[in-house]
C-alpha atoms as a PDB file:
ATOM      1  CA  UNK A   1      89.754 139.372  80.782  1.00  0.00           C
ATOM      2  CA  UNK A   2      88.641 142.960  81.003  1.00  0.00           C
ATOM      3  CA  UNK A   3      85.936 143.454  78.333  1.00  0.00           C
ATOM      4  CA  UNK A   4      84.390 147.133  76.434  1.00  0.00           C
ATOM      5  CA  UNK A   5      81.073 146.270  76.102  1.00  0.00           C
ATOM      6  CA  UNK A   6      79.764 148.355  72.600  1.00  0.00           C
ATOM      7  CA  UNK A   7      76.104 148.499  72.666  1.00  0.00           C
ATOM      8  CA  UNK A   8      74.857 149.462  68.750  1.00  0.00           C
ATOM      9  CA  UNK A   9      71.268 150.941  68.078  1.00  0.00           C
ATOM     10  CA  UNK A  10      69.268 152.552  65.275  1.00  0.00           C
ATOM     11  CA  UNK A  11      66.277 151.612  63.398  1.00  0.00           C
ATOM     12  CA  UNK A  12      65.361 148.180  61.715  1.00  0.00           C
ATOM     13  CA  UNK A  13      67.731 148.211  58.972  1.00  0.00           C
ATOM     14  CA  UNK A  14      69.279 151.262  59.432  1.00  0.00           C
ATOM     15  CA  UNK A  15      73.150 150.129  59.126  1.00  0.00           C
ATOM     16  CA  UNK A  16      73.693 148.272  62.325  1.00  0.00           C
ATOM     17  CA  UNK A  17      74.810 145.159  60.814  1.00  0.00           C
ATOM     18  CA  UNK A  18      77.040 146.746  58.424  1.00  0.00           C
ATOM     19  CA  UNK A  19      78.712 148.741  61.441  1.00  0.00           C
ATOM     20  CA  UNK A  20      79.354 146.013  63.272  1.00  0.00           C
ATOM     21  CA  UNK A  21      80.916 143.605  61.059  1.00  0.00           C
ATOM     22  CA  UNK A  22      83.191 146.405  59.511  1.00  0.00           C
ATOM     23  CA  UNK A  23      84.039 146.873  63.707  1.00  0.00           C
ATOM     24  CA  UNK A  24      84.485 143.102  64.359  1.00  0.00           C
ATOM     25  CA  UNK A  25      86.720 142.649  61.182  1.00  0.00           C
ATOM     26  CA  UNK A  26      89.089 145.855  62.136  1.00  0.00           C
ATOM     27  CA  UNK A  27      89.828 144.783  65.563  1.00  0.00           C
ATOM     28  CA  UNK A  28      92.751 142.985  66.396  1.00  0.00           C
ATOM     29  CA  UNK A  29      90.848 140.157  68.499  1.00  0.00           C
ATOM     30  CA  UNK A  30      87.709 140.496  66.484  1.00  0.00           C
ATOM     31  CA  UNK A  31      84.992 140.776  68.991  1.00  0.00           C
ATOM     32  CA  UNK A  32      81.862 139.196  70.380  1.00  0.00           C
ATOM     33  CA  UNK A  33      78.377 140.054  69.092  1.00  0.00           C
ATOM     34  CA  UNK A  34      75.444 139.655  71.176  1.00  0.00           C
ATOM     35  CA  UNK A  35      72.178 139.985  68.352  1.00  0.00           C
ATOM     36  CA  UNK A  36      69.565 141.397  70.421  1.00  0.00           C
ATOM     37  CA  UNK A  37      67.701 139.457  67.482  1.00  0.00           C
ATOM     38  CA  UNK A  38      68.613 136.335  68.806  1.00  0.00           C
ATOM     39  CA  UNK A  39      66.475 136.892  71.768  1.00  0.00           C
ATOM     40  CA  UNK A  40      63.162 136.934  70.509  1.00  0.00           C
ATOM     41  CA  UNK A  41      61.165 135.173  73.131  1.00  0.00           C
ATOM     42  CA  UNK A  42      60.094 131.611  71.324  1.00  0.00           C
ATOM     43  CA  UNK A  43      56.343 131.921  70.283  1.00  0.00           C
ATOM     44  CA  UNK A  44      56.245 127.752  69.057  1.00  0.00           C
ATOM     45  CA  UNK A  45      53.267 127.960  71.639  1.00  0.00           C
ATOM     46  CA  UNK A  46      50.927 130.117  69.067  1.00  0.00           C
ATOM     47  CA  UNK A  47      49.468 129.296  66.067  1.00  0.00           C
ATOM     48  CA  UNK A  48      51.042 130.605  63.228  1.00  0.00           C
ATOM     49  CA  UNK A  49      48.508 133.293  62.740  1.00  0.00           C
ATOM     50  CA  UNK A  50      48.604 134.300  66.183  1.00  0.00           C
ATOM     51  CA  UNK A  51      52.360 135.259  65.878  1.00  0.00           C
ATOM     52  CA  UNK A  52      52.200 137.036  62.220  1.00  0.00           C
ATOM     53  CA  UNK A  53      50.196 139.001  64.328  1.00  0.00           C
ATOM     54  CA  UNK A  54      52.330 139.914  67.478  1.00  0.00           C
ATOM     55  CA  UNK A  55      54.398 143.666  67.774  1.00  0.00           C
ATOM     56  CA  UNK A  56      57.847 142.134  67.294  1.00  0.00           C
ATOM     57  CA  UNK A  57      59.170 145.648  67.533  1.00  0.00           C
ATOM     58  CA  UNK A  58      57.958 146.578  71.681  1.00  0.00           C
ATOM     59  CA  UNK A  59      60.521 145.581  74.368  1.00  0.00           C
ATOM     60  CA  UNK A  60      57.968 143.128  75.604  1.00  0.00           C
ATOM     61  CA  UNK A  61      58.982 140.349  72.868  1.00  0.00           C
ATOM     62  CA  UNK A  62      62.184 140.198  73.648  1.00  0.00           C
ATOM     63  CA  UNK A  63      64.191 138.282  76.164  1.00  0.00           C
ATOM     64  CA  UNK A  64      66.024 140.848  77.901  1.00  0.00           C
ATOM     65  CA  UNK A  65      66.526 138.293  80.968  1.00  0.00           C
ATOM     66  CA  UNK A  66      68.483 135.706  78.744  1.00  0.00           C
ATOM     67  CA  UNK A  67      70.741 138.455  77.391  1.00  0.00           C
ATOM     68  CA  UNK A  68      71.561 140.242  80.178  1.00  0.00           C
ATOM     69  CA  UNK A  69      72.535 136.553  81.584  1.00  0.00           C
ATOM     70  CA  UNK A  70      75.001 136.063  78.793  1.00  0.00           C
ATOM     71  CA  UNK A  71      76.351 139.529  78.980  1.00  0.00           C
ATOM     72  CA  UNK A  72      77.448 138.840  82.457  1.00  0.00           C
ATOM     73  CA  UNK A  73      78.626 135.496  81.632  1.00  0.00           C
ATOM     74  CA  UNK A  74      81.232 136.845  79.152  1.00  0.00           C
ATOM     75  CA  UNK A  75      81.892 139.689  81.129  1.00  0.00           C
ATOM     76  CA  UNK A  76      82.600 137.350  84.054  1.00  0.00           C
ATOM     77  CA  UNK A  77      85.010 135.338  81.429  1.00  0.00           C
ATOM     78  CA  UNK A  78      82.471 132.382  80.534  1.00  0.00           C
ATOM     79  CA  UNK A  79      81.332 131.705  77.339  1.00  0.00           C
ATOM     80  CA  UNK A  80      77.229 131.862  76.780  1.00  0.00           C
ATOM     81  CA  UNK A  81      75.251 129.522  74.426  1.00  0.00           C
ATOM     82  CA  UNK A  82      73.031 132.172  71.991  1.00  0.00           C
ATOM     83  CA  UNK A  83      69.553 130.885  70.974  1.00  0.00           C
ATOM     84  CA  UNK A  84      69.295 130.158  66.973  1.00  0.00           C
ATOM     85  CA  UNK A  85      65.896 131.738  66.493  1.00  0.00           C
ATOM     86  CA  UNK A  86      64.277 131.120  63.522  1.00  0.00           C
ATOM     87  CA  UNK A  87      62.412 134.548  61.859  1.00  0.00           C
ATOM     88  CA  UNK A  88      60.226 132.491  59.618  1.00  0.00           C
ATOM     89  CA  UNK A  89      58.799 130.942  61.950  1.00  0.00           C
ATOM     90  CA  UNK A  90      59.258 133.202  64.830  1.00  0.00           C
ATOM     91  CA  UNK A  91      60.440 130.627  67.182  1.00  0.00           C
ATOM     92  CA  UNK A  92      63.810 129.359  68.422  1.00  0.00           C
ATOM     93  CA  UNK A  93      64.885 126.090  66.590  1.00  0.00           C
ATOM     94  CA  UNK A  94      66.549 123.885  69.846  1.00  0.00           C
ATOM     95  CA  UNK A  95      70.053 124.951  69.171  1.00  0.00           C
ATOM     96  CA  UNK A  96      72.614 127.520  69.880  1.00  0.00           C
ATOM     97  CA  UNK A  97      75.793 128.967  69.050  1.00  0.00           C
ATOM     98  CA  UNK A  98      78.213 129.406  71.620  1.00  0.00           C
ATOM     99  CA  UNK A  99      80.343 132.821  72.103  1.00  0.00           C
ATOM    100  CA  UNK A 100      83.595 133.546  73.915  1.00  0.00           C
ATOM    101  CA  UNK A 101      84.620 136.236  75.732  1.00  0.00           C
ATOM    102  CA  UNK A 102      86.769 138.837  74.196  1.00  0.00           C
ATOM    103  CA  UNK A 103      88.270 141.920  74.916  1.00  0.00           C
ATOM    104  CA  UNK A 104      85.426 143.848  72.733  1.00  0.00           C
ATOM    105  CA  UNK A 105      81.869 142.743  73.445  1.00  0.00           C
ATOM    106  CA  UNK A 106      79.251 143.880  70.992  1.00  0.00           C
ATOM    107  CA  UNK A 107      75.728 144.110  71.912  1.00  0.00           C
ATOM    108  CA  UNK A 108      73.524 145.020  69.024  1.00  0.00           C
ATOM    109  CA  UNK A 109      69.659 145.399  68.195  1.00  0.00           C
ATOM    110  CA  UNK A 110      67.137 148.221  67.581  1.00  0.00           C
ATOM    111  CA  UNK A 111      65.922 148.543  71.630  1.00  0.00           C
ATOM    112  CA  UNK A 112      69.569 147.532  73.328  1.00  0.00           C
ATOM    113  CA  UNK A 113      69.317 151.476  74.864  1.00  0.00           C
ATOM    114  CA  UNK A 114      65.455 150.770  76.207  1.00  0.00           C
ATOM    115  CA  UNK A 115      66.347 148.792  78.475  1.00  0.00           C
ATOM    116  CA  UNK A 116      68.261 150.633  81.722  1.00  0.00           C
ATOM    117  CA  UNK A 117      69.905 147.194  82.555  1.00  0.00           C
ATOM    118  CA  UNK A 118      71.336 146.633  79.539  1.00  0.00           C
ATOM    119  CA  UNK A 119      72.387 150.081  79.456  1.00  0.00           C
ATOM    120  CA  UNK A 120      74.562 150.337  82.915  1.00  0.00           C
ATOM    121  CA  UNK A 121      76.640 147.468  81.437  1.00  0.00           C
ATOM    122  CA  UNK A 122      77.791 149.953  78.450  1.00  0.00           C
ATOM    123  CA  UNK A 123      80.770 151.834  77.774  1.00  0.00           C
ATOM    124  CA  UNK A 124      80.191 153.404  74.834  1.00  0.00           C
ATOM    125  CA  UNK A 125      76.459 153.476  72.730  1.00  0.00           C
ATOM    126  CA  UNK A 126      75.759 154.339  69.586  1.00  0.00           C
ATOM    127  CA  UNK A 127      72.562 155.075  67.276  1.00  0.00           C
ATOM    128  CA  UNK A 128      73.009 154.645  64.277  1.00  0.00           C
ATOM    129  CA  UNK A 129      70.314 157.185  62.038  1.00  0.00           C
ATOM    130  CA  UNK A 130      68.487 156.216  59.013  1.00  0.00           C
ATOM    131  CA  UNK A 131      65.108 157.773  57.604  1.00  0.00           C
ATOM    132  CA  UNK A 132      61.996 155.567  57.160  1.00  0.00           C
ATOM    133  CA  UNK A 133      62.046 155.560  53.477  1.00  0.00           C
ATOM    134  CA  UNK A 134      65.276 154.271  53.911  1.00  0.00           C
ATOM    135  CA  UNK A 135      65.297 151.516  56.204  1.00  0.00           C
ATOM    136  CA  UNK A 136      61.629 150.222  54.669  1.00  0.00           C
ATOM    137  CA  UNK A 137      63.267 149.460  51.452  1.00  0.00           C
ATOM    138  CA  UNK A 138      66.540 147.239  53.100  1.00  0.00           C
ATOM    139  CA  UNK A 139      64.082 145.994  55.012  1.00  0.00           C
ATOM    140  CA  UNK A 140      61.642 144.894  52.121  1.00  0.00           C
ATOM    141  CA  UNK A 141      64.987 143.567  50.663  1.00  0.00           C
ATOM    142  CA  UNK A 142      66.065 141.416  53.368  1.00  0.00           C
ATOM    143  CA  UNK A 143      62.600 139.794  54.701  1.00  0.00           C
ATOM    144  CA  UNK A 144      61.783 138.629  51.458  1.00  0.00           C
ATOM    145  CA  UNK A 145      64.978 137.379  50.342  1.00  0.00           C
ATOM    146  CA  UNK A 146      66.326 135.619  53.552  1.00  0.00           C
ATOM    147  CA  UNK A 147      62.952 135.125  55.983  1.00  0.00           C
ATOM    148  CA  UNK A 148      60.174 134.188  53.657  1.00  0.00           C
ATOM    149  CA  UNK A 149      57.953 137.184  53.683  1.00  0.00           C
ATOM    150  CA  UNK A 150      55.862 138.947  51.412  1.00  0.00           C
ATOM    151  CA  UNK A 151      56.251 142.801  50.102  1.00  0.00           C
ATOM    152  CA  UNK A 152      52.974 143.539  50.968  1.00  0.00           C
ATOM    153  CA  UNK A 153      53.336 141.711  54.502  1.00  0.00           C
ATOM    154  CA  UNK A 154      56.796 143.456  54.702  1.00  0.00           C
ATOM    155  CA  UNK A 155      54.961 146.931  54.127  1.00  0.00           C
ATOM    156  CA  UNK A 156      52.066 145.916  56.232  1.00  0.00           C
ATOM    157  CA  UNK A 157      53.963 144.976  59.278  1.00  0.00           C
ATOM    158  CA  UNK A 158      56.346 148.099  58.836  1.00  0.00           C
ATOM    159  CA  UNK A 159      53.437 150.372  58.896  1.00  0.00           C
ATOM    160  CA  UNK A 160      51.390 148.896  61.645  1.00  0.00           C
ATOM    161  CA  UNK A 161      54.213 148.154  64.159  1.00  0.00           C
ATOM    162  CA  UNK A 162      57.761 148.854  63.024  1.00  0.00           C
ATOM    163  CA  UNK A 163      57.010 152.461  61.940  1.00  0.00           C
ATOM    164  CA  UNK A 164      55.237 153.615  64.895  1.00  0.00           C
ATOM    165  CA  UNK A 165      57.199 151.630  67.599  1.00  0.00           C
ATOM    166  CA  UNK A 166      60.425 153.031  66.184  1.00  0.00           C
ATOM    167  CA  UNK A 167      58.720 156.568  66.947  1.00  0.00           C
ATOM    168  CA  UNK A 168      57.929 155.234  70.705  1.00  0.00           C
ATOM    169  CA  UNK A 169      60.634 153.045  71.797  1.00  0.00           C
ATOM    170  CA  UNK A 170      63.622 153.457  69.512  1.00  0.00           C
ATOM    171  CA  UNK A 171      64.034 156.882  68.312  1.00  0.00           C
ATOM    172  CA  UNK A 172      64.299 158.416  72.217  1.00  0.00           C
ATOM    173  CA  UNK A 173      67.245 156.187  72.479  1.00  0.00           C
ATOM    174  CA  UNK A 174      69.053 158.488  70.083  1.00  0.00           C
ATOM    175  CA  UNK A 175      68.947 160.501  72.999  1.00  0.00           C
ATOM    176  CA  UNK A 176      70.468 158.336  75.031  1.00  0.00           C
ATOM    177  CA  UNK A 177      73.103 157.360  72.752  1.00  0.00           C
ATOM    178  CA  UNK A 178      77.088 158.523  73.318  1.00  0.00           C
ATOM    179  CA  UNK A 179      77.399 158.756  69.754  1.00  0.00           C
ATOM    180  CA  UNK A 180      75.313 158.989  66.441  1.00  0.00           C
ATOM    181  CA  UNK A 181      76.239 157.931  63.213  1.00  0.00           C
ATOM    182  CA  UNK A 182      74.425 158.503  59.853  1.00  0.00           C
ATOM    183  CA  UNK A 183      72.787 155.249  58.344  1.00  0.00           C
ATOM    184  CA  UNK A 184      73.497 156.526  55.137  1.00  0.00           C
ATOM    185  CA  UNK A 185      77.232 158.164  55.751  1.00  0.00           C
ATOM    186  CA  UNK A 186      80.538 156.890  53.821  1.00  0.00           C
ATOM    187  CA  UNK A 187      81.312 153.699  56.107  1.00  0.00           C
ATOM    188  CA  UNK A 188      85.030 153.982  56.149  1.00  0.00           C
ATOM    189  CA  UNK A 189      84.382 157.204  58.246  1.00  0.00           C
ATOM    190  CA  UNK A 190      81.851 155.873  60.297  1.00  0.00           C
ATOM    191  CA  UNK A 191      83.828 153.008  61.018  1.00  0.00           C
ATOM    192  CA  UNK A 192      86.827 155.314  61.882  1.00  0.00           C
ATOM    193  CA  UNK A 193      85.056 157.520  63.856  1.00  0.00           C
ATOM    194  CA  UNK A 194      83.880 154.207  66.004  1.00  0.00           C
ATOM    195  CA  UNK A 195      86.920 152.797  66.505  1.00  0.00           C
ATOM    196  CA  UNK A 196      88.432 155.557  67.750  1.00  0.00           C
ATOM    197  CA  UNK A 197      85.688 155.796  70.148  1.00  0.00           C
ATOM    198  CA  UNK A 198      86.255 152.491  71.111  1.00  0.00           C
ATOM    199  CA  UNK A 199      89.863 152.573  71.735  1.00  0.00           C
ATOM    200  CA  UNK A 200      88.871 155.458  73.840  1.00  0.00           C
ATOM    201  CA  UNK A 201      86.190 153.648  75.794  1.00  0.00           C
ATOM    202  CA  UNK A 202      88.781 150.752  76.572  1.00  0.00           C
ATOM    203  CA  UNK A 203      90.970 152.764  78.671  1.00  0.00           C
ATOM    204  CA  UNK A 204      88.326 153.607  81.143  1.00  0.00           C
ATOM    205  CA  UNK A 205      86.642 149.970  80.634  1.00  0.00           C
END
């Protein structure tokens, strides 16, 4: 199998998710996703105050080694077993999810584009742009609903790491992107506007 590997970036919370399934669910095969939020490195070694306190947003805490591993596995045609990490507690829980290969491989997080490896296996990237006022109140949102945080340790952590790291690390990548989508645009058009792309990028796969 001959796979278009997708790689989708933008801020936390800026849309990603919501691209991507709306991609997966209009493709004839569906597609694989590869979370770059699955790849957290496992902190179980820390204390639990030592890892509130780590910058979850820098390349450096994630495992670009174990991805880039399971990108070539399905590329090569063999399924990869994903890490179930667990955000609560920020480490992984012992199991995994296995993934096939298909002919669409999706590769999604907010620093897929910082890393030059990761990027050589693309053909096609796209940022997807949200402002901060935007993505600070999914993200308030989510955390608290589905990982167990706090508002004020949502709005803490966003200004101490997520904010500025974004400004480091994840906005250049807009930059580097093929394509870039608004956050905030009508989704049916975004999603159109991708797929065409795609179907594009799959002819020179």
């Amino acid at each position: 199998m001959r796979s278009t590997v997708v790689g989708v970036v933008g801020g936390s919370q800026a849309g990603k998710t919501t691209l991507v399934n709306g991609l997966v669910g209009s493709l004839p095969d569906g597609a694989t996703v590869l979370s770059f939020d699955d790849y957290y490195h496992d902190l179980a070694h820390l204390s639990p105050e030592e890892r509130a306190v780590v910058n979850f947003d820098h390349p450096d805490s994630l495992d670009d080694d174990l991805l880039l591993s399971h990108l070539d596995d399905l590329l090569a045609g063999r399924p990869a077993d994903v890490p179930v990490y667990d955000f609560a507690t920020h480490t992984r829980t012992g199991r995994s999810r296995r993934v096939e290969p298909r002919p669409v491989v999706i590769v999604d997080g907010i620093l897929v584009l910082a890393f030059p490896a990761i990027r050589e296996r693309l053909h096609l990237s796209v940022f997807v742009d949200a402002p901060a006022e935007v993505r600070l109140a999914r993200r308030l949102d989510r955390d608290v609903r589905e990982r167990g945080r706090t508002p004020e340790g949502v709005r803490a952590q966003f200004a101490a790491t997520v904010a500025p790291m974004h400004e480091v690390h994840v906005l250049p990548c807009r930059d580097l992107a093929d394509l870039t989508l608004d956050g905030q645009g009508d989704r049916t058009a975004n999603l159109a506007i991708l797929l065409a792309r795609v179907e594009r990028a799959g002819t020179v796969a």
